[in-house]
PDB file of N, CA and C in Angstrom:
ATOM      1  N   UNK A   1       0.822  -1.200   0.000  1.00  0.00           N
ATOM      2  CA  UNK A   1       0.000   0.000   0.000  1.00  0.00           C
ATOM      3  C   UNK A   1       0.862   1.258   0.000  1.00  0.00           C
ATOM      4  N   UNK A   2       2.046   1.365   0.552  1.00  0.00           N
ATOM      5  CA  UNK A   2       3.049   2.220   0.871  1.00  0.00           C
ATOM      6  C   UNK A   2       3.216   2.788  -1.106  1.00  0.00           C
ATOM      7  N   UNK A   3       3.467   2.094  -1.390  1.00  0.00           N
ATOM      8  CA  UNK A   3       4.152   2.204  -3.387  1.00  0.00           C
ATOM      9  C   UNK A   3       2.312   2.958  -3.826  1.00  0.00           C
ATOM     10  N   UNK A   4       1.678   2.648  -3.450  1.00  0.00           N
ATOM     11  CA  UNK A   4       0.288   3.179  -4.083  1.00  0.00           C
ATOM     12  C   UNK A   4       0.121   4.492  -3.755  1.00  0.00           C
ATOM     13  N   UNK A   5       0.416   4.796  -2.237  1.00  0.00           N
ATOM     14  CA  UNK A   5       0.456   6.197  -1.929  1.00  0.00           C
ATOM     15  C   UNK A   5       1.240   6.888  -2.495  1.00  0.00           C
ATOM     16  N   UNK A   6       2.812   6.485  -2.475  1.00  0.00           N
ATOM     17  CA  UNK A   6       3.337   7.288  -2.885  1.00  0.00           C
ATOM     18  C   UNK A   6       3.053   7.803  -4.535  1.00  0.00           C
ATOM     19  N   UNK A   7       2.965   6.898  -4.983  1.00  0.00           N
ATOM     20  CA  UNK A   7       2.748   6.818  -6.633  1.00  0.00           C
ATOM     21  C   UNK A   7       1.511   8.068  -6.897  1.00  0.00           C
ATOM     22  N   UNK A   8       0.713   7.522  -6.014  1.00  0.00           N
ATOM     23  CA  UNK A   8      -0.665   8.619  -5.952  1.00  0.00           C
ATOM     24  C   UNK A   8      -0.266  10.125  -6.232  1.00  0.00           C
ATOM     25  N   UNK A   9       0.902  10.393  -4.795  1.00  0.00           N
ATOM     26  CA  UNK A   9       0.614  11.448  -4.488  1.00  0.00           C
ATOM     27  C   UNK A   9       1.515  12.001  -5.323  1.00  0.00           C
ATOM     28  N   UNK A  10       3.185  11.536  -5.988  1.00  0.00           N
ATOM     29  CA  UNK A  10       3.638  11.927  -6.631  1.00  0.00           C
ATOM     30  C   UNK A  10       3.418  12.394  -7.883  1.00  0.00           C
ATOM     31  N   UNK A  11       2.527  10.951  -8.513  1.00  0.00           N
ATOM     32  CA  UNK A  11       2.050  11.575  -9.631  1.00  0.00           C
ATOM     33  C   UNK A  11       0.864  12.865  -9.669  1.00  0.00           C
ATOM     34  N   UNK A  12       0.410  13.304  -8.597  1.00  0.00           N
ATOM     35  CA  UNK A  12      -0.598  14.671  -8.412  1.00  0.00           C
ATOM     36  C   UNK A  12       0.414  15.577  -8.348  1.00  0.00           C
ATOM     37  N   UNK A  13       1.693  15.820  -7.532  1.00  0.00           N
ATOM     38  CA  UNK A  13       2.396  16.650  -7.384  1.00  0.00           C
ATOM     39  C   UNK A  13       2.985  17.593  -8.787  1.00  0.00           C
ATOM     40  N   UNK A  14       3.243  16.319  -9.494  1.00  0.00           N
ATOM     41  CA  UNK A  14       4.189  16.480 -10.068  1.00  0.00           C
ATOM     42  C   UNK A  14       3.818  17.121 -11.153  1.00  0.00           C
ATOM     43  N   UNK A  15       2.655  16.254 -11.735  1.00  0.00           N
ATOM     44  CA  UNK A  15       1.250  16.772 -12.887  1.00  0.00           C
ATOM     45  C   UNK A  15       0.758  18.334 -12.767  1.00  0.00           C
ATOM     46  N   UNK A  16       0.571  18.632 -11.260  1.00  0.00           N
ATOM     47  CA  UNK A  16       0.053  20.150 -11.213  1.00  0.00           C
ATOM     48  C   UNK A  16       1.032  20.886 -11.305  1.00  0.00           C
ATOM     49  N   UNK A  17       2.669  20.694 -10.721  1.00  0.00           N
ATOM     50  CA  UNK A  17       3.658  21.473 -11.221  1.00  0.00           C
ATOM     51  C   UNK A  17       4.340  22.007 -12.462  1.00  0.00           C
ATOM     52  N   UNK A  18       3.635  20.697 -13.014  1.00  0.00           N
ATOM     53  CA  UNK A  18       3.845  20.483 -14.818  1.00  0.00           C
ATOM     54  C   UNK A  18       2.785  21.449 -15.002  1.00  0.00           C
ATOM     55  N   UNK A  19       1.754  21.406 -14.810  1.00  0.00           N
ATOM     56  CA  UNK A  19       0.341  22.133 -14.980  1.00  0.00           C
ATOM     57  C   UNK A  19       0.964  23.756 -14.893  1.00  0.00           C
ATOM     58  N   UNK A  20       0.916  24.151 -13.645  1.00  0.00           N
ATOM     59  CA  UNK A  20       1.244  25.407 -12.958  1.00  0.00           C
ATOM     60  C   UNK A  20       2.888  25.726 -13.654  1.00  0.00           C
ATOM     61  N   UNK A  21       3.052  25.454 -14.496  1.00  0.00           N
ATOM     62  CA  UNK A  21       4.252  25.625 -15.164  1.00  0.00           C
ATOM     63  C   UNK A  21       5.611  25.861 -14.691  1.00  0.00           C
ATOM     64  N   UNK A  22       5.568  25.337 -13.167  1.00  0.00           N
ATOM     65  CA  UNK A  22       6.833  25.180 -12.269  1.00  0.00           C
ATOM     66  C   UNK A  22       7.883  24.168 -12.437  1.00  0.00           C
ATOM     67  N   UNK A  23       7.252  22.821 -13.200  1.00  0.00           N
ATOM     68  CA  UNK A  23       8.355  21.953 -13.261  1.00  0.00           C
ATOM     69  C   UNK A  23       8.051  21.891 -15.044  1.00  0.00           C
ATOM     70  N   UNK A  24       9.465  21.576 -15.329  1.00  0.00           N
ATOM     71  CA  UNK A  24       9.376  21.270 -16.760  1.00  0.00           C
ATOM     72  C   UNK A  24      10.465  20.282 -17.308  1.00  0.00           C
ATOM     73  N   UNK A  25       9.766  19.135 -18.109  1.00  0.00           N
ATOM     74  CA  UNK A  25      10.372  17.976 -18.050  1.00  0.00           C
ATOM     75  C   UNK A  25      10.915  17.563 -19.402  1.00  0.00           C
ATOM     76  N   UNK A  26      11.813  17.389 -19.567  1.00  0.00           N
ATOM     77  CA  UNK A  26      12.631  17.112 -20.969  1.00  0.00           C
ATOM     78  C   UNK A  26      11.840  16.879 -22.093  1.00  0.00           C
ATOM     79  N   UNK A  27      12.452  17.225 -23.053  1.00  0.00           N
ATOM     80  CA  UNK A  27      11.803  16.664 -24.362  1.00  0.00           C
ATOM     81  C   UNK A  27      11.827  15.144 -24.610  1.00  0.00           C
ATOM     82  N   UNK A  28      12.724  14.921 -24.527  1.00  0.00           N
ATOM     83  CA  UNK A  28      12.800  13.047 -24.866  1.00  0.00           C
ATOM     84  C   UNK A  28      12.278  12.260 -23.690  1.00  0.00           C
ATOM     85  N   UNK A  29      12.032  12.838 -22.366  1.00  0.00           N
ATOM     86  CA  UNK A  29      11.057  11.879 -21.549  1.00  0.00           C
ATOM     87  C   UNK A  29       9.933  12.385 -21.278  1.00  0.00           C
ATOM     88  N   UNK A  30       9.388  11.857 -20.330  1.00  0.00           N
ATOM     89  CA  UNK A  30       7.903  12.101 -20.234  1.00  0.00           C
ATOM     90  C   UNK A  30       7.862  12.106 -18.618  1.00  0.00           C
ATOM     91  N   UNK A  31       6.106  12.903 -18.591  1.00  0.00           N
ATOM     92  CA  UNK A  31       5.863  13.155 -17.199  1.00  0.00           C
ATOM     93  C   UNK A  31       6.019  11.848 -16.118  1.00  0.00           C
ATOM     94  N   UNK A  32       5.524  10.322 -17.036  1.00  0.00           N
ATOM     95  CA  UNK A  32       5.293   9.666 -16.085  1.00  0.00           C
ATOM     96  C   UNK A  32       6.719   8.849 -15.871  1.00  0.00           C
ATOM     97  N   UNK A  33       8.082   9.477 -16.343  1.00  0.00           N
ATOM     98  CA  UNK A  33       9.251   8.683 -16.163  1.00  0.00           C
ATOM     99  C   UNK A  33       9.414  10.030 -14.888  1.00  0.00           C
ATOM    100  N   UNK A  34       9.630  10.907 -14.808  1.00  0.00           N
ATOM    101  CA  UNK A  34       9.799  11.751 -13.814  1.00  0.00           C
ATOM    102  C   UNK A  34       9.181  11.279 -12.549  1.00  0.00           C
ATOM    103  N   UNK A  35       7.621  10.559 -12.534  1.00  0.00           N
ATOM    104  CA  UNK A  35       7.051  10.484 -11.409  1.00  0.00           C
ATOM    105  C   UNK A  35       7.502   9.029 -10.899  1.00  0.00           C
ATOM    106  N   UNK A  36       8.043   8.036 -11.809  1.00  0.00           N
ATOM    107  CA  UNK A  36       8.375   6.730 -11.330  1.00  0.00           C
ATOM    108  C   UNK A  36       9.428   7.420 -10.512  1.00  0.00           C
ATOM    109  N   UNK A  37      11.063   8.209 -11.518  1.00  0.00           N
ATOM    110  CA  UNK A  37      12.208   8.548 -10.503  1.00  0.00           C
ATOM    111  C   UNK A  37      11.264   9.140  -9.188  1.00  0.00           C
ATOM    112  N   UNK A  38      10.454  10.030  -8.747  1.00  0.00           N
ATOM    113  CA  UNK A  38      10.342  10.950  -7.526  1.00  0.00           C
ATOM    114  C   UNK A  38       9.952  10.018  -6.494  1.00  0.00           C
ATOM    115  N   UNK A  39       8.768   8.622  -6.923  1.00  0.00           N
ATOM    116  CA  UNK A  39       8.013   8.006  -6.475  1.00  0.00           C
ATOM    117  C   UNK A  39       9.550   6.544  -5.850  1.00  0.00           C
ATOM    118  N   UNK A  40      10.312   5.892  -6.858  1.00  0.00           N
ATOM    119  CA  UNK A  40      11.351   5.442  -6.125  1.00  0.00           C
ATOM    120  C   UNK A  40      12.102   6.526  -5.600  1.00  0.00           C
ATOM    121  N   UNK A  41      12.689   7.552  -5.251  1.00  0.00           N
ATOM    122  CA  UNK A  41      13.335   8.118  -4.653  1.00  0.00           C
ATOM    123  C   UNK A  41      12.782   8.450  -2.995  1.00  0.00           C
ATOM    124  N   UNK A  42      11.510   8.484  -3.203  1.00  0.00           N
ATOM    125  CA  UNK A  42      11.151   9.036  -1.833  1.00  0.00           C
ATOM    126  C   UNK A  42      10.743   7.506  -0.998  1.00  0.00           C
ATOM    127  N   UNK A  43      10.300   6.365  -2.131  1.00  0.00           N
ATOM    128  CA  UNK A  43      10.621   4.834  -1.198  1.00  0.00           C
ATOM    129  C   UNK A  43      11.974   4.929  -0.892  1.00  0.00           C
ATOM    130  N   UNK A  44      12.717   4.817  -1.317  1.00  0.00           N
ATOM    131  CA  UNK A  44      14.189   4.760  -1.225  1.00  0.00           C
ATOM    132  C   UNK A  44      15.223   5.279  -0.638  1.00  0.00           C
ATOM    133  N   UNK A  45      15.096   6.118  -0.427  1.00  0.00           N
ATOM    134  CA  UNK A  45      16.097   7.630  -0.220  1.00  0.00           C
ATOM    135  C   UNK A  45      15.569   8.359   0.559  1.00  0.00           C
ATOM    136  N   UNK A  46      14.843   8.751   1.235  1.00  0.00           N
ATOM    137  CA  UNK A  46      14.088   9.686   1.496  1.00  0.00           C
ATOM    138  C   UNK A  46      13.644   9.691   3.297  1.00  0.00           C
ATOM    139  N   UNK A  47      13.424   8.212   3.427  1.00  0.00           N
ATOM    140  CA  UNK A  47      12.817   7.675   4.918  1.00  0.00           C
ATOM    141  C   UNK A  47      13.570   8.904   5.777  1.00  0.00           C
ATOM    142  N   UNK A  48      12.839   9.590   6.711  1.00  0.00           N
ATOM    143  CA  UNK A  48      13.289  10.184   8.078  1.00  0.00           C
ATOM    144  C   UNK A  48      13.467  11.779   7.607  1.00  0.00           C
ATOM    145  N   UNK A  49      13.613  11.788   6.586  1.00  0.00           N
ATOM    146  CA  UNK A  49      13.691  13.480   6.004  1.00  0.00           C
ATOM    147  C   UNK A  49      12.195  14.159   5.611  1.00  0.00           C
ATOM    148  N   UNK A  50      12.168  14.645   5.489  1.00  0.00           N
ATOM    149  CA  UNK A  50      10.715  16.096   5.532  1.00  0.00           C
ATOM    150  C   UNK A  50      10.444  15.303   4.156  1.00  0.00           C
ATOM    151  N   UNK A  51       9.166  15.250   3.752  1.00  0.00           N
ATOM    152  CA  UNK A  51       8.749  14.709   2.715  1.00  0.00           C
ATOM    153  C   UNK A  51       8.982  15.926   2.079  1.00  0.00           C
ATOM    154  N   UNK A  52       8.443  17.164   1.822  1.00  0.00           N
ATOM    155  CA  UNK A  52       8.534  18.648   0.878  1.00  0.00           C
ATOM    156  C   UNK A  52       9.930  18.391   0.766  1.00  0.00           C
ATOM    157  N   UNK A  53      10.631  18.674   1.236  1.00  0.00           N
ATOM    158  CA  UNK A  53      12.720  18.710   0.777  1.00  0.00           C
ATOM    159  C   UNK A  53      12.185  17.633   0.088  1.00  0.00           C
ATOM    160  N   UNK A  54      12.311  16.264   0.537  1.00  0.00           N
ATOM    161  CA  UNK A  54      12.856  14.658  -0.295  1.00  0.00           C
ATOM    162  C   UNK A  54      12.441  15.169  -1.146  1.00  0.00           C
ATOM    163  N   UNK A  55      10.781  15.813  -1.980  1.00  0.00           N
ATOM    164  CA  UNK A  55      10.432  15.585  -2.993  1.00  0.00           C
ATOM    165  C   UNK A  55      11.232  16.642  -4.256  1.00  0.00           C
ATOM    166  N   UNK A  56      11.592  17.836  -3.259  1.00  0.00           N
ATOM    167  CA  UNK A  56      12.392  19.201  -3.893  1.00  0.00           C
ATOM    168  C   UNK A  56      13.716  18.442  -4.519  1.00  0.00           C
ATOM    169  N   UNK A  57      14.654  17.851  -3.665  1.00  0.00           N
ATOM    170  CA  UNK A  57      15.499  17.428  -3.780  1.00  0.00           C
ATOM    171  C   UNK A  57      15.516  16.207  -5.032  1.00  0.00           C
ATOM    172  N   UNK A  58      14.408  15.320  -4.902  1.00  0.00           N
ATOM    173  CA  UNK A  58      14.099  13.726  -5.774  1.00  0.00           C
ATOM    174  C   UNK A  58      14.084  14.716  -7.264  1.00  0.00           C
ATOM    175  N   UNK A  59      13.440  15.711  -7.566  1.00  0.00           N
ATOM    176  CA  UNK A  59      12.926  16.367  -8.720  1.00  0.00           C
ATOM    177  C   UNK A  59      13.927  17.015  -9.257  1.00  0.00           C
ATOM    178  N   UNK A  60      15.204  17.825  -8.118  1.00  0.00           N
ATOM    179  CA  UNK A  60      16.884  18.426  -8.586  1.00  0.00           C
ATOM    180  C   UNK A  60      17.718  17.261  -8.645  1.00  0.00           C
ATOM    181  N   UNK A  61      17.222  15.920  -8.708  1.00  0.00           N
ATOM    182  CA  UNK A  61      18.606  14.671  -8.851  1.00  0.00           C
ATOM    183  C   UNK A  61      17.640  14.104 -10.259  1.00  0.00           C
ATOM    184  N   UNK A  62      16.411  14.126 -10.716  1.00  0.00           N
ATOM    185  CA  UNK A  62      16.305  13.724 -11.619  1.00  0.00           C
ATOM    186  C   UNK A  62      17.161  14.201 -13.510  1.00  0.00           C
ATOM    187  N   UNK A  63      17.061  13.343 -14.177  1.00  0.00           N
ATOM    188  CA  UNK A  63      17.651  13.897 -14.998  1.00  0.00           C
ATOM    189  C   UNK A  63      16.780  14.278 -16.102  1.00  0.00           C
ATOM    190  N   UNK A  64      15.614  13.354 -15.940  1.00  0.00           N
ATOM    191  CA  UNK A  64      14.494  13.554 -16.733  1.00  0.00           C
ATOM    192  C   UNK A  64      13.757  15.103 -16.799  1.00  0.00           C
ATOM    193  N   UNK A  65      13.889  16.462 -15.713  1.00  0.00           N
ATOM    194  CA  UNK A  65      13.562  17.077 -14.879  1.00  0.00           C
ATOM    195  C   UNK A  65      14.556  18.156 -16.155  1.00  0.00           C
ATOM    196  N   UNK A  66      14.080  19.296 -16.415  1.00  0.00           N
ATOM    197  CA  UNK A  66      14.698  20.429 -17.176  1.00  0.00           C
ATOM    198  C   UNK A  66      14.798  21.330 -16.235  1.00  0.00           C
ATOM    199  N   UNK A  67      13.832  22.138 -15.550  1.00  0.00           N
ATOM    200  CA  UNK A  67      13.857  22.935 -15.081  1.00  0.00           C
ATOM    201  C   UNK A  67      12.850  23.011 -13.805  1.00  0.00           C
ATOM    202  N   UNK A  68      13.606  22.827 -12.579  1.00  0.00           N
ATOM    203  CA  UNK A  68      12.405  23.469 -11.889  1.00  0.00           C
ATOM    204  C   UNK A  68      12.150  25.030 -10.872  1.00  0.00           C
ATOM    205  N   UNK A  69      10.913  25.033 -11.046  1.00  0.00           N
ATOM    206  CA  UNK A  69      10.969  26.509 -10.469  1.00  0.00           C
ATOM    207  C   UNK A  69      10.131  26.962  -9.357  1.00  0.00           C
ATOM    208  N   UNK A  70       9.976  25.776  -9.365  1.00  0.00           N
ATOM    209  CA  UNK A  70       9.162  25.878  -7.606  1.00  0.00           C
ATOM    210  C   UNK A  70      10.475  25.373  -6.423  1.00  0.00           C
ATOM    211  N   UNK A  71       9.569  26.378  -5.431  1.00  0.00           N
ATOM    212  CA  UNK A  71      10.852  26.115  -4.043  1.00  0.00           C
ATOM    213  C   UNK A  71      10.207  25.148  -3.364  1.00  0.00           C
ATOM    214  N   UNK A  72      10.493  24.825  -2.240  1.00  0.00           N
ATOM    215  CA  UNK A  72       9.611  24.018  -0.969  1.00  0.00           C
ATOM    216  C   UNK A  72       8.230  24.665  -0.849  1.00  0.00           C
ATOM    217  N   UNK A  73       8.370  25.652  -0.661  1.00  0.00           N
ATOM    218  CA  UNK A  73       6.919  26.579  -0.108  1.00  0.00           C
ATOM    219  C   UNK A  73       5.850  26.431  -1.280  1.00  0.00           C
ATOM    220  N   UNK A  74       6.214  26.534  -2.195  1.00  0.00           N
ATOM    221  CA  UNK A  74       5.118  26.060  -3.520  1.00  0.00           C
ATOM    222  C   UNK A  74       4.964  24.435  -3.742  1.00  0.00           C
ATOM    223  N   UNK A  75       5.653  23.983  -3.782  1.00  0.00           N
ATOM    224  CA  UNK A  75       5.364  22.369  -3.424  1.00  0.00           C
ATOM    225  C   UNK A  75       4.657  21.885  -2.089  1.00  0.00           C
ATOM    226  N   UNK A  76       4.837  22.533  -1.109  1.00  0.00           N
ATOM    227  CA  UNK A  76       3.978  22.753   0.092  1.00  0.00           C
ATOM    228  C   UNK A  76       2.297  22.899  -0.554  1.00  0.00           C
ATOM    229  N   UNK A  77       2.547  24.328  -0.924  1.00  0.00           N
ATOM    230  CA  UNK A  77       1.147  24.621  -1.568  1.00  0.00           C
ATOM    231  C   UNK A  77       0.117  23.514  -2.093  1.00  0.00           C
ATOM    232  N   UNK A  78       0.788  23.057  -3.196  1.00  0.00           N
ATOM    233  CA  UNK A  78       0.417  21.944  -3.930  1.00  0.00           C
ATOM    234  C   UNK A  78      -0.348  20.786  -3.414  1.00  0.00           C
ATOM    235  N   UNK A  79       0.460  20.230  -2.035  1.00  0.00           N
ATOM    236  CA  UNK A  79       0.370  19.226  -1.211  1.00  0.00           C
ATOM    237  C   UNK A  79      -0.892  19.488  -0.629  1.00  0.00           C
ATOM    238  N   UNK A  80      -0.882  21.076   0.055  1.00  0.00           N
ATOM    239  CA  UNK A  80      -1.968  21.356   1.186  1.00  0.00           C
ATOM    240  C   UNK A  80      -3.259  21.366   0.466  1.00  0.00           C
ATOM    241  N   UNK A  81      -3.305  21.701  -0.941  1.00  0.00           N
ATOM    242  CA  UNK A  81      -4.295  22.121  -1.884  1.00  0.00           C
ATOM    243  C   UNK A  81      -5.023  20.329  -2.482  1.00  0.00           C
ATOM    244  N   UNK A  82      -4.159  19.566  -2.298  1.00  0.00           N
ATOM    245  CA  UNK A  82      -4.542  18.552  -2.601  1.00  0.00           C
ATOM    246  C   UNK A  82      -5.521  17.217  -2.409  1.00  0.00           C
ATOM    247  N   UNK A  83      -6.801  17.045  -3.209  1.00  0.00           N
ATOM    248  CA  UNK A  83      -7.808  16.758  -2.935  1.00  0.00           C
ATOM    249  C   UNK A  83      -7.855  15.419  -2.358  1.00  0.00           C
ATOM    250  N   UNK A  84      -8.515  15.084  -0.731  1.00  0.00           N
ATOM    251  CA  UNK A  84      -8.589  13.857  -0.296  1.00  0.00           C
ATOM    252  C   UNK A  84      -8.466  12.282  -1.171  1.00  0.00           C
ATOM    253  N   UNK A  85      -9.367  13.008  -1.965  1.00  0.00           N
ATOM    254  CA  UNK A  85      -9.867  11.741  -2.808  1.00  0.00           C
ATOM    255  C   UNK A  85      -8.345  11.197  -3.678  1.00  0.00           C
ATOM    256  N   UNK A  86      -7.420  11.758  -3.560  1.00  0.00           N
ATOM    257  CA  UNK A  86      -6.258  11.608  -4.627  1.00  0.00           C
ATOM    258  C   UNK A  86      -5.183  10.525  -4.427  1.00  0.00           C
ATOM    259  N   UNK A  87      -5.451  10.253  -2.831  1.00  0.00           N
ATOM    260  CA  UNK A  87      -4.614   9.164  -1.992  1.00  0.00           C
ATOM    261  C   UNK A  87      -5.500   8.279  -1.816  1.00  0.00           C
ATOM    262  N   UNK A  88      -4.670   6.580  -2.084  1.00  0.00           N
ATOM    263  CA  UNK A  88      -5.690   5.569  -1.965  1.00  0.00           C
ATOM    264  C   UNK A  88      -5.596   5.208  -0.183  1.00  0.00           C
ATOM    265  N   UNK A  89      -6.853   4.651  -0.144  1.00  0.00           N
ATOM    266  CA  UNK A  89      -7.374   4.274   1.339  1.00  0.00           C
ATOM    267  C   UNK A  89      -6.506   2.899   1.630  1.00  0.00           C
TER     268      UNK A  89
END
């Protein structure tokens, strides 16, 4: 269940940043290779650290990842704004 959440929530994060034109993701890959790297990185890498950093940080180690232009505090946003229904039970 742990891989479902995360997957969930990454792929919402990541989609509205793409959306909100904060993250922008290479030409030769795609949104949903970005959200596999963020989604293993924060299983992986991440345990015991602030989820907002892990995910700031998972998105500046990707390579798939062109540009991003959101800080913590807007990825915060994102998170807080984010509709119940988006995480599985």
């Amino acid at each position: 269940m742990l891989s479902a959440f995360l997957l969930a929530f990454s792929d919402h994060v990541v989609r509205r940043l793409v959306e909100d034109e904060q993250l922008s993701v290479r030409e030769e890959a795609s949104t949903d290779d970005v959200v596999a790297y963020v989604t293993d990185y924060l299983a992986n890498r991440a345990q015991g650290n602030s989820l907002i950093s892990s995910f700031s940080k998972a998105l500046l180690s990707c390579d798939d990842v062109d540009e991003l232009f959101a800080d913590d505090e807007a990825i915060k946003e994102v998170v807080d704004a984010m509709p119940r229904t988006v995480l599985p039970r």
